[in-house]
Protein backbone atom coordinates (compact mmCIF):
# COMPACT_ATOMS: atom_id res chain seq x y z
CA UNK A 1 152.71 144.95 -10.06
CA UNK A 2 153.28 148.41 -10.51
CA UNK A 3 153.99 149.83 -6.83
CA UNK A 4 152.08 152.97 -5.82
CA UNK A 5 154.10 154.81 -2.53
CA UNK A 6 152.76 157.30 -0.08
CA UNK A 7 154.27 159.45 2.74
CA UNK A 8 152.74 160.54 6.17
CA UNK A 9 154.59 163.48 8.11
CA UNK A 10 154.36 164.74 11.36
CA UNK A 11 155.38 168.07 12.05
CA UNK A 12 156.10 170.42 14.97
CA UNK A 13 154.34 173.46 15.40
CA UNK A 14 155.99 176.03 16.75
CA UNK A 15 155.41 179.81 17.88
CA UNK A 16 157.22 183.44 17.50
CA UNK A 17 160.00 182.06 20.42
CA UNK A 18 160.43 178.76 18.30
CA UNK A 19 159.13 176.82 21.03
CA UNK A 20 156.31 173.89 20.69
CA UNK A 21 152.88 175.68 20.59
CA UNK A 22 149.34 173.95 21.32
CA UNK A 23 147.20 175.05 18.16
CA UNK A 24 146.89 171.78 15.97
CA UNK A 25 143.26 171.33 16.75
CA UNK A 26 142.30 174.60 16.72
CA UNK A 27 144.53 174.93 13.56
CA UNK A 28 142.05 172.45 11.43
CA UNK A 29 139.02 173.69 13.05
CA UNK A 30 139.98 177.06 11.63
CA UNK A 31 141.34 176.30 8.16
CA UNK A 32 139.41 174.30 4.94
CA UNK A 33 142.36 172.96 4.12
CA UNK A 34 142.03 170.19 6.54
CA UNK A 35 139.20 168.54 4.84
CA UNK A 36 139.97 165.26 2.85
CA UNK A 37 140.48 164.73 -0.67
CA UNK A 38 138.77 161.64 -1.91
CA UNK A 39 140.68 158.46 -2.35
CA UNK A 40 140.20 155.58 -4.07
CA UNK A 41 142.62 154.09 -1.05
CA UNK A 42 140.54 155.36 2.24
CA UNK A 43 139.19 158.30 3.82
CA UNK A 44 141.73 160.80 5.11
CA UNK A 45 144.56 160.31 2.29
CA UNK A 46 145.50 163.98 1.39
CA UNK A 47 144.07 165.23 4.40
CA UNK A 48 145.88 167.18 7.36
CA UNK A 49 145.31 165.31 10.76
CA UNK A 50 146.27 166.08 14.55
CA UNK A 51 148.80 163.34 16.24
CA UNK A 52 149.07 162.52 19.60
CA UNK A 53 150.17 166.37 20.36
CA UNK A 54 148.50 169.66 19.89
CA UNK A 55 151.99 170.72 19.41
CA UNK A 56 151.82 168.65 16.08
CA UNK A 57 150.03 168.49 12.60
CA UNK A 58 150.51 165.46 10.10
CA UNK A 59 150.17 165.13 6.61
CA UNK A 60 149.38 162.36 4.27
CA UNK A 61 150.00 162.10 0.46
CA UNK A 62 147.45 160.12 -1.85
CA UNK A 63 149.50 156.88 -3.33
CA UNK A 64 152.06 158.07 -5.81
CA UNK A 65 153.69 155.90 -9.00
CA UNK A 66 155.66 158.51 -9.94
CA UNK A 67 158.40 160.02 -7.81
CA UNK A 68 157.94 163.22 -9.05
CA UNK A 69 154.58 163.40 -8.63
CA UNK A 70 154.99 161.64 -4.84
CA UNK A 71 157.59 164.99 -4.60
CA UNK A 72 155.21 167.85 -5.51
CA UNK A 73 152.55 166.43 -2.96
CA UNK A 74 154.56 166.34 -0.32
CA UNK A 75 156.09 169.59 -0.96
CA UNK A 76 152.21 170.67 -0.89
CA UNK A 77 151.51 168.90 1.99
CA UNK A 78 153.42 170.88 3.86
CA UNK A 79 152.42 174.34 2.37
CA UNK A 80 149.22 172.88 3.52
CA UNK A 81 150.28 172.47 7.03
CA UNK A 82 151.73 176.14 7.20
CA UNK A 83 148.14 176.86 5.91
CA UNK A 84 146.70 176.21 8.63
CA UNK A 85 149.22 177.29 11.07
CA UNK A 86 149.12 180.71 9.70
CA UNK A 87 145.13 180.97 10.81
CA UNK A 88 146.32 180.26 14.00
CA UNK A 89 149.69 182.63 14.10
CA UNK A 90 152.27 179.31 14.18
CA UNK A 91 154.27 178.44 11.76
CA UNK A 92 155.31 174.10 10.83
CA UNK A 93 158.95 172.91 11.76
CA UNK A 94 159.75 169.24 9.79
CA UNK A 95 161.90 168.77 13.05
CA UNK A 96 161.70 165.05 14.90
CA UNK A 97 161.94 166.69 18.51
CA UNK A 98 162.19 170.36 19.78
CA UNK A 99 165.35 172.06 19.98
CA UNK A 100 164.14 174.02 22.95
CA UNK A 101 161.88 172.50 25.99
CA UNK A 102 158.89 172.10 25.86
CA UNK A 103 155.19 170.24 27.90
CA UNK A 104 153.45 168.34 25.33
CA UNK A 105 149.48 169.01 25.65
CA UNK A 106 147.62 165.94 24.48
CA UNK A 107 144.95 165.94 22.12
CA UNK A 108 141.40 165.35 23.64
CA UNK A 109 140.33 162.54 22.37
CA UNK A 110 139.43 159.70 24.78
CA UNK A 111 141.92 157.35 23.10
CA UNK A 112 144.78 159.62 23.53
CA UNK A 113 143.86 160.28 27.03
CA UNK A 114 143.41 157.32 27.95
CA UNK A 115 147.24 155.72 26.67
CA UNK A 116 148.30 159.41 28.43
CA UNK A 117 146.64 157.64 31.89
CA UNK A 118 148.39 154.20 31.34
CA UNK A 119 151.76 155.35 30.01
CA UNK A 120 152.56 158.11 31.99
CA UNK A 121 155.73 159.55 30.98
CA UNK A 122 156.48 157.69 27.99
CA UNK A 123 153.49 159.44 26.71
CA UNK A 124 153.92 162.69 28.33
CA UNK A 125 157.07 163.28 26.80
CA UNK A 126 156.19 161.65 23.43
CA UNK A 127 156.19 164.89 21.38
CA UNK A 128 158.20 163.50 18.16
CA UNK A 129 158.14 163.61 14.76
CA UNK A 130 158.49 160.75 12.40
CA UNK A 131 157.86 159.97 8.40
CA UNK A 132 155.85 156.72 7.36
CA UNK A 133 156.07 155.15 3.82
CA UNK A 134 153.60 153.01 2.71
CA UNK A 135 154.14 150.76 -0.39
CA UNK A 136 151.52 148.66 -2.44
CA UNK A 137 151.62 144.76 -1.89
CA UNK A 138 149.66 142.51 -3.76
CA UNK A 139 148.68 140.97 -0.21
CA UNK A 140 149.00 140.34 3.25
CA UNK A 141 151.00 136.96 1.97
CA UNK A 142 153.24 138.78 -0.18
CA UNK A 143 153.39 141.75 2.57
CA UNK A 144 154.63 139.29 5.48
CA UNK A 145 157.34 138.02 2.77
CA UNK A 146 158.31 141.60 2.37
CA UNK A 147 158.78 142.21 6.65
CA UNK A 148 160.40 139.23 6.77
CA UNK A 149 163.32 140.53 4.33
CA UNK A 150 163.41 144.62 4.50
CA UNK A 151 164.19 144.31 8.27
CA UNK A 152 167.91 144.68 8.07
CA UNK A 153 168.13 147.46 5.48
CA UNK A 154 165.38 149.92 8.58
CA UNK A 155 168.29 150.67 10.35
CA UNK A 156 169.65 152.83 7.09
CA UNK A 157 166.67 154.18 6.29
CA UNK A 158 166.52 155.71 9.91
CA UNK A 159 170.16 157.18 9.56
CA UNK A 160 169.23 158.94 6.22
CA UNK A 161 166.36 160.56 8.38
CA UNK A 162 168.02 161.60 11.15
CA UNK A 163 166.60 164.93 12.43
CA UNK A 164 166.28 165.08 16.42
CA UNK A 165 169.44 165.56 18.11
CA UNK A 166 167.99 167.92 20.73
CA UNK A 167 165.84 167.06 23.73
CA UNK A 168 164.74 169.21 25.94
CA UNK A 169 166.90 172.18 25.50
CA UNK A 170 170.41 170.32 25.18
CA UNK A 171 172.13 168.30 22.82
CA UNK A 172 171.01 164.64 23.26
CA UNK A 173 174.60 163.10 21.60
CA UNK A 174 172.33 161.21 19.17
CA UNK A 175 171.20 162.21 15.93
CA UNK A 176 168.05 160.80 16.32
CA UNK A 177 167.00 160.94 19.84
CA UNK A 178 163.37 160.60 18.57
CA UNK A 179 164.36 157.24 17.68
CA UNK A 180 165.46 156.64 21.50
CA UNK A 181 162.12 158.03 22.91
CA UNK A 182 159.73 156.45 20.69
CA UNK A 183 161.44 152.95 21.97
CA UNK A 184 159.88 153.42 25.16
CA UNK A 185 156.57 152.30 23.69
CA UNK A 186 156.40 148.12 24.65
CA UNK A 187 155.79 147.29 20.81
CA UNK A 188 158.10 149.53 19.14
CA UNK A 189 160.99 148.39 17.81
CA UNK A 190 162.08 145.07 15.32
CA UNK A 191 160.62 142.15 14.23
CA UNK A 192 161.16 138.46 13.83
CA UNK A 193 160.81 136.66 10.70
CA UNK A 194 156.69 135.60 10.58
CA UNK A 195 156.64 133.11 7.61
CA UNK A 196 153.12 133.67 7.34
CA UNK A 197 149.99 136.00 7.74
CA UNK A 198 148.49 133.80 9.94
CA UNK A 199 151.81 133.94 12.14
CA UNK A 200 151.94 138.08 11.96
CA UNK A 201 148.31 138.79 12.72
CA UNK A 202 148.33 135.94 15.67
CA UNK A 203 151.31 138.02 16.16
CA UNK A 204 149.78 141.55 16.70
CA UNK A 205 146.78 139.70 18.72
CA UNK A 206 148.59 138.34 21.24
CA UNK A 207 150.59 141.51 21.82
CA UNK A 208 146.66 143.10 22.16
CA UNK A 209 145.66 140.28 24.23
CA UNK A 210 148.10 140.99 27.17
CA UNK A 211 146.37 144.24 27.61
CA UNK A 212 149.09 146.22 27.96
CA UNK A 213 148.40 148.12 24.64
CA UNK A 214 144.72 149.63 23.75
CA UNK A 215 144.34 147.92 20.51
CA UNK A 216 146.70 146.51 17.30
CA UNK A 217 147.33 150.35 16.20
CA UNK A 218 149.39 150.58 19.31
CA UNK A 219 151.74 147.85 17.78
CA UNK A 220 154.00 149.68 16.85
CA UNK A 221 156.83 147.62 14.88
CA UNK A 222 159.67 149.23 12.77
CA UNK A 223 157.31 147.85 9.45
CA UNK A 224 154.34 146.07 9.41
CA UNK A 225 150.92 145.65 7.38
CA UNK A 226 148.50 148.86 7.80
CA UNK A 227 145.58 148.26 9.21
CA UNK A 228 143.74 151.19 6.62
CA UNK A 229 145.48 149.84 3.35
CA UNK A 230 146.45 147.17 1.11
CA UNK A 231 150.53 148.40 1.87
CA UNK A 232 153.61 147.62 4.26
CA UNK A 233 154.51 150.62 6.13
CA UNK A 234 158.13 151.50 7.23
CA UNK A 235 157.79 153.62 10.31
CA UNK A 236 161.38 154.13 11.26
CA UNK A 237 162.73 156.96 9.95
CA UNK A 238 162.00 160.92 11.24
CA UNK A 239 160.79 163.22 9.58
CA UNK A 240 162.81 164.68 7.23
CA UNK A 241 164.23 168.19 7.66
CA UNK A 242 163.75 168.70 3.42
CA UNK A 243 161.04 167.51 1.16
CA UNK A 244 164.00 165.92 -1.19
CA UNK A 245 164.67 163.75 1.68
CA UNK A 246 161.61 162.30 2.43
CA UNK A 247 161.38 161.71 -1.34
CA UNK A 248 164.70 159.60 -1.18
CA UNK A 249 163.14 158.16 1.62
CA UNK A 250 159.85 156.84 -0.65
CA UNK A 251 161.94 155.97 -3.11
CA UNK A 252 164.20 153.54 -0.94
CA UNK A 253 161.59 152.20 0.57
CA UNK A 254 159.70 151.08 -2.47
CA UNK A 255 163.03 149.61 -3.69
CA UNK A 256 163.63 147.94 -0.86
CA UNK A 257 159.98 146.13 -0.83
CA UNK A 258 159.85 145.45 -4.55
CA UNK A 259 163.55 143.80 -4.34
CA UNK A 260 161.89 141.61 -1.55
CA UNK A 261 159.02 140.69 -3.48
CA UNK A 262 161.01 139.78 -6.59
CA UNK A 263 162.92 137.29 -3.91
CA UNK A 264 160.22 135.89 -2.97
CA UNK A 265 158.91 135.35 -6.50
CA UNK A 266 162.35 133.85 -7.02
CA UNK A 267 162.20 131.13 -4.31
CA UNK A 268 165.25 133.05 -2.36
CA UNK A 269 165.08 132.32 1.21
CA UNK A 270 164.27 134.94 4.04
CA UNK A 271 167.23 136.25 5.62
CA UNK A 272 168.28 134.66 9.24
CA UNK A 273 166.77 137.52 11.56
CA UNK A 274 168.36 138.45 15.07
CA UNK A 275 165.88 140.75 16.53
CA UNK A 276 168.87 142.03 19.13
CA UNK A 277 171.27 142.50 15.81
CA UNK A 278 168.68 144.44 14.24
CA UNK A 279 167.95 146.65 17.45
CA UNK A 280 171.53 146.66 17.69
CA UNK A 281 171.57 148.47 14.35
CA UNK A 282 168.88 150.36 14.98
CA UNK A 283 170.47 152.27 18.29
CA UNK A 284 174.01 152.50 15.96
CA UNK A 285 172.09 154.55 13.07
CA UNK A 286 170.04 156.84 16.01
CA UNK A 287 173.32 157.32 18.09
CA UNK A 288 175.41 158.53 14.87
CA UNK A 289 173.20 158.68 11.29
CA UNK A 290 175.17 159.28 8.74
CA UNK A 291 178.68 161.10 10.80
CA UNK A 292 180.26 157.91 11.94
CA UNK A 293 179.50 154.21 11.47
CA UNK A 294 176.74 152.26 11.12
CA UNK A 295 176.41 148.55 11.28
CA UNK A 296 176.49 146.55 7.32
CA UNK A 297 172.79 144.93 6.84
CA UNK A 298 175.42 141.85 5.36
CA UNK A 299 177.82 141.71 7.69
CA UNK A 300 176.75 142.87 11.08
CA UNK A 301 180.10 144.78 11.30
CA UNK A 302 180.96 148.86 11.45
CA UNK A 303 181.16 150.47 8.54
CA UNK A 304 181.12 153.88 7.55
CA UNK A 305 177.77 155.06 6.67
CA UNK A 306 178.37 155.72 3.31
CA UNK A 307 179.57 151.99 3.05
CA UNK A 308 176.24 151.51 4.73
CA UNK A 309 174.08 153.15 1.99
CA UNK A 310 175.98 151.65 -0.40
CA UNK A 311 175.04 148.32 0.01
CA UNK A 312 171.46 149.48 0.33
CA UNK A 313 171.89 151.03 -2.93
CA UNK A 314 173.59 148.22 -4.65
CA UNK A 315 170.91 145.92 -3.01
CA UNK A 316 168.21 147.93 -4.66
CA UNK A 317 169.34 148.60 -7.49
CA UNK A 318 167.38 147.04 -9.84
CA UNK A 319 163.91 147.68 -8.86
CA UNK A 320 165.05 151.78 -8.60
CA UNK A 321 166.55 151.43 -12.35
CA UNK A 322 163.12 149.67 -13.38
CA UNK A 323 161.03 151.77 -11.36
CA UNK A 324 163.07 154.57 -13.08
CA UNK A 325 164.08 156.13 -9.65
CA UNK A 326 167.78 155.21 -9.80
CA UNK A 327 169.02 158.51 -11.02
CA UNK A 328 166.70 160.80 -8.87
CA UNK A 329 168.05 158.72 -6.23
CA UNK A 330 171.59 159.18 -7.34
CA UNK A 331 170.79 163.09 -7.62
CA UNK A 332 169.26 163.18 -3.84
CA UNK A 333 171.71 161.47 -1.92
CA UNK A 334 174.15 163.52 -3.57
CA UNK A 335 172.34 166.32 -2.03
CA UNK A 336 172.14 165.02 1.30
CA UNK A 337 175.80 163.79 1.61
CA UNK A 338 177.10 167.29 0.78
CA UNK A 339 174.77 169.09 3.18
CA UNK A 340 174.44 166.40 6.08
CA UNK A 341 172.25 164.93 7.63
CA UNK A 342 169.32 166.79 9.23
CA UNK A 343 171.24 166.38 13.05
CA UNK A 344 174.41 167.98 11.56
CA UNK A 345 172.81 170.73 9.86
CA UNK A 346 170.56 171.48 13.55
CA UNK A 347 173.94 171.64 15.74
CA UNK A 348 175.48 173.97 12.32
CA UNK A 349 173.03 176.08 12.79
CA UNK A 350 173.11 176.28 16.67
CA UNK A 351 176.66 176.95 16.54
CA UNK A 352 175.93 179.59 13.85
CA UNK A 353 173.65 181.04 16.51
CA UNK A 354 175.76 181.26 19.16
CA UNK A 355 173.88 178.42 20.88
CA UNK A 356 170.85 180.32 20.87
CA UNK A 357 168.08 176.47 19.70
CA UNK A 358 165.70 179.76 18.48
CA UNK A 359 168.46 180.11 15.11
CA UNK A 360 168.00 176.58 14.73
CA UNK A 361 164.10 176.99 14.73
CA UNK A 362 164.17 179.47 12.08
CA UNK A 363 166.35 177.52 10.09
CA UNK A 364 164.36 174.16 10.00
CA UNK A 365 161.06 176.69 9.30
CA UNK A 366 162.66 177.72 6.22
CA UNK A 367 164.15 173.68 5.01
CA UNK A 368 160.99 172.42 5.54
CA UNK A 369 159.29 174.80 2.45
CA UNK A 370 162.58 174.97 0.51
């Protein structure tokens, strides 16, 4: 099949001090632009959205074959976004977590206030940022086949993303601390190998059934099957600090399921998955992204991160030459290796503001419409 790809971001929105500010819902109210475009695929593709924050607005792009058209909307997604921030004097930050402090305000909504209630903190605090993929499966069958493979490949994904190294005023020492916050959630996080639809879904009900989460869009897993369409959807990464990266980010991620599916066609066995391995890998690619070493998706050992993409590259390869991706791919990583990773270029720009996390606001404002 031919694979269509989409991209959800959630950004910050932030005010004339470059701190968080509470306008998201008054933001759509205010602004046409927040109005759905019809898709074939389900309400609300297109669309701008609140999150869980009225210090946040997210975007969604319709499903995209080609990766240049999958670019262009999400470079007007985000014009869209600043649309509507503009009605509302605020202005949209592609930045994970806030470089200066903040109190997140919750969105009304009785759902939202109600996991605010029974999570205390972890949902207090839960202003982040992060970038979903979704690519086309045939089915849930072939969709389980695809978890059960992609799962040690996340963990690179998530250091090509890496955007949050600040929390709360100060620097965390991670390059994605979003990564490390969003873990507090009890379903977040890897998965085992399911074998089977049956085995996922039973899965995601008995996670429900313990009551400790509202419902199955609570469970929260590194990839899984959406609920709204026919797709897998890697939610691991952050969101990007550039529009080129979340492309590279699509165009991974599509890679990465099609080479799984082809497996599967092929009769190749699932890979052997360690769920404390993969968290293991997971924490090593938040901790560093792409400065130090991350853990090989083969070999379980350090490596340096560009060893790390490498493989993921080479793994890939194929479907991103058929897909006709490979050189784009080639072009944008070449891109982010020589400016760094969204974390580097945050603590670059702090130190080119004397420390002052406002510089580093203004400079994300501007990389997120570059």
């Amino acid at each position: 099949m031919e694979r269509t790809m989409g991209v959800e971001e959630e950004f910050l929105l932030v005010g004339a001090d470059g701190g968080p500010v509470a306008k998201a819902s008054e933001a759509l109210e205010s602004s046409e632009t927040a109005r759905a475009v019809a898709s074939p695929h389900g309400k609300g593709a297109g669309a701008l959205e609140t999150e869980f924050m009225e210090e946040q607005l997210e975007t969604a792009t319709h499903p995209r074959r080609g990766l240049s058209d999958l670019a262009g909307e999400i470079r007007a997604g985000r014009a869209r976004a600043q649309a509507a921030a503009d009605r509302v004097g605020a202005r949209v930050a592609a930045l994970a977590t806030s470089p200066l402090p903040f109190e997140g305000t919750t969105v009304p909504s009785l759902r939202y206030l109600e996991a605010r209630a029974r999570f205390g903190l972890t949902a207090r605090e839960q202003l982040t940022s992060g970038c979903h993929v979704h690519v086309a499966v045939a089915d849930d069958t072939e969709g389980v086949a695809v978890l059960d493979r992609i799962g040690p490949w996340l963990s690179v994904l998530l250091a090509l993303s890496a955007n949050s190294p600040f929390w709360q005023g100060e620097d965390s020492g991670y390059a994605s601390f979003r990564s490390q916050v969003w873990a507090r959630w009890p379903t977040a996080g890897p998965t085992r190998a399911f074998g089977s639809p049956q085995a996922y879904h039973d899965s995601v009900a008995a996670l429900v059934a313990t009551g400790t989460v509202l419902d199955q869009n609570m469970v929260f897993y590194d990839a899984r099957l959406s609920a709204r369409y026919p797709t897998v959807e890697i939610r691991i990464a952050d969101v990007c600090l550039e529009a080129d990266t979340a492309t590279l980010l699509a165009a991974l991620a599509r890679a990465l399921v099609e080479t799984a599916a082809r497996e599967t066609a092929d009769g190749l066995p699932a890979p052997e998955l360690h769920t404390e391995l993969l968290r293991a890998a997971s924490w090593r690619a938040g901790r560093s992204g792409l400065s130090e070493v991350l853990l090989s998706p083969r070999t379980w050992r350090p490596v340096p991160a560009h060893d790390a993409v490498g493989e993921l590259v080479a793994h890939v390869r194929e479907a991103l030459a058929d897909s006709g991706d490979l050189d784009d791919v080639t072009e944008l990583l070449g891109r982010l290796w020589a400016g760094g990773d969204g974390a580097a270029r945050q603590r670059a720009w702090l130190a080119e503001g004397d420390g002052d996390a406002r510089h580093v606001v203004e400079r994300a404002v501007a990389a997120t419409h570059a």
